[in-house]
Protein backbone atom coordinates (compact mmCIF):
# COMPACT_ATOMS: atom_id res chain seq x y z
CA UNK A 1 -12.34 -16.03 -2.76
CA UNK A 2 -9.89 -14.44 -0.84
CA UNK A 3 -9.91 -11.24 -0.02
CA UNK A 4 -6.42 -8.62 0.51
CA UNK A 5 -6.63 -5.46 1.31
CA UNK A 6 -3.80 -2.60 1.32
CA UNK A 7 -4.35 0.92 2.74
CA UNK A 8 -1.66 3.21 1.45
CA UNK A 9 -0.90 7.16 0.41
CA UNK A 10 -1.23 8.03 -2.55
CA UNK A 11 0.48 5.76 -5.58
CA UNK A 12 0.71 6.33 -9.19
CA UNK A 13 -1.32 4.10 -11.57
CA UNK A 14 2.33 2.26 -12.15
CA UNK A 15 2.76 1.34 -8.29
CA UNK A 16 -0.82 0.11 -8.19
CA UNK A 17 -0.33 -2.43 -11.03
CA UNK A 18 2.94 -3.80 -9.29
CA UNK A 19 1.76 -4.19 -5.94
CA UNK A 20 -1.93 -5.60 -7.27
CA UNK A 21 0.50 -8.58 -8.90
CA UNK A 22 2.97 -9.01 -6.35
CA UNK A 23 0.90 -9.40 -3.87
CA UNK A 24 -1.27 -11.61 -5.53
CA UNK A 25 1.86 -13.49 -7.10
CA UNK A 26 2.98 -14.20 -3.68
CA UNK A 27 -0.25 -15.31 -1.99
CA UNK A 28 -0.83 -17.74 -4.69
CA UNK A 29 2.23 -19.27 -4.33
CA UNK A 30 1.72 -19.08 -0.17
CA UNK A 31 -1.35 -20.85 0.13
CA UNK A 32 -1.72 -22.83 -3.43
CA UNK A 33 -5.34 -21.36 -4.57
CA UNK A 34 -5.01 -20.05 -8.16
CA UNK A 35 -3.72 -16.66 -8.46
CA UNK A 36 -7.26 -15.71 -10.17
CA UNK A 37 -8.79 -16.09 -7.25
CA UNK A 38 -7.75 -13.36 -5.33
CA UNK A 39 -9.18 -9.85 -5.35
CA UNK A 40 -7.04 -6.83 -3.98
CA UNK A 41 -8.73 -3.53 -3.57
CA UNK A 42 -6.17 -0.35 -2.15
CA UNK A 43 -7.47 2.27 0.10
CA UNK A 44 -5.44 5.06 -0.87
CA UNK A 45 -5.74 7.82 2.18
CA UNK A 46 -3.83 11.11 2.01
CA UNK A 47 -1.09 12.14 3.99
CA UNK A 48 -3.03 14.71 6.35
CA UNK A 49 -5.58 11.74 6.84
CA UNK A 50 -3.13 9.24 8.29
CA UNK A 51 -0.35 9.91 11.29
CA UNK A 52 1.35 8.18 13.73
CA UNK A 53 4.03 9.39 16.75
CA UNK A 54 1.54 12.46 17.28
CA UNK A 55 2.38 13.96 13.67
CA UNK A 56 0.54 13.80 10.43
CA UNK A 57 2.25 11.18 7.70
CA UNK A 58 2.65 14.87 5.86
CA UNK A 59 4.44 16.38 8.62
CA UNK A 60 6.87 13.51 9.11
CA UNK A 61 7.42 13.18 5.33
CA UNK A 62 8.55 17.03 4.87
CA UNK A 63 10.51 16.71 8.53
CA UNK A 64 12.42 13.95 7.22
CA UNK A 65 13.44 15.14 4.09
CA UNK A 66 14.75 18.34 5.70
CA UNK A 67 16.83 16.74 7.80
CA UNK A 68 17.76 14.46 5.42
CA UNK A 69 19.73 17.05 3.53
C-alpha cells in the first residue's frame, strides 16, 4: 500500500480534501496501482515550528507581505 506523506502549515479542511485527491489522482496515474490504494496522512506544523534562511516560516510570511505592499 503505498504510503505519501505531506508536511505543511496550517490548511483549511477545503485545502486538505484537494491536495488528499490530487495527489493521490496523480500517483495513480504515475505508477498504475489503483487510486484506492494509496493512503496520505498531512503533518500540519505551525509557522513558529518550521523555518528556513535563519527565520521562522512566521517571520518570513509577515516580512514578505510588508514588503510586498
Amino acid at each position: 500500500m503505498p504510503y505519501i506523506t505531506m508536511e505543511y502549515g496550517q490548511l483549511t479542511t477545503e485545502q486538505k480534501e484537494n491536495l488528499i485527491s490530487r495527489l493521490t489522482e496523480t500517483a495513480s496515474e504515475a505508477t498504475g496501482i489503483p487510486p484506492e490504494f494509496f493512503m496520505i496522512t498531512i503533518k500540519e506544523l505551525p509557522d513558529t515550528n518550521m523555518g528556513f534562511g535563519g527565520k521562522t516560516v512566521e517571520k518570513t510570511k509577515r516580512e514578505y507581505q510588508k514588503n510586498k505592499k
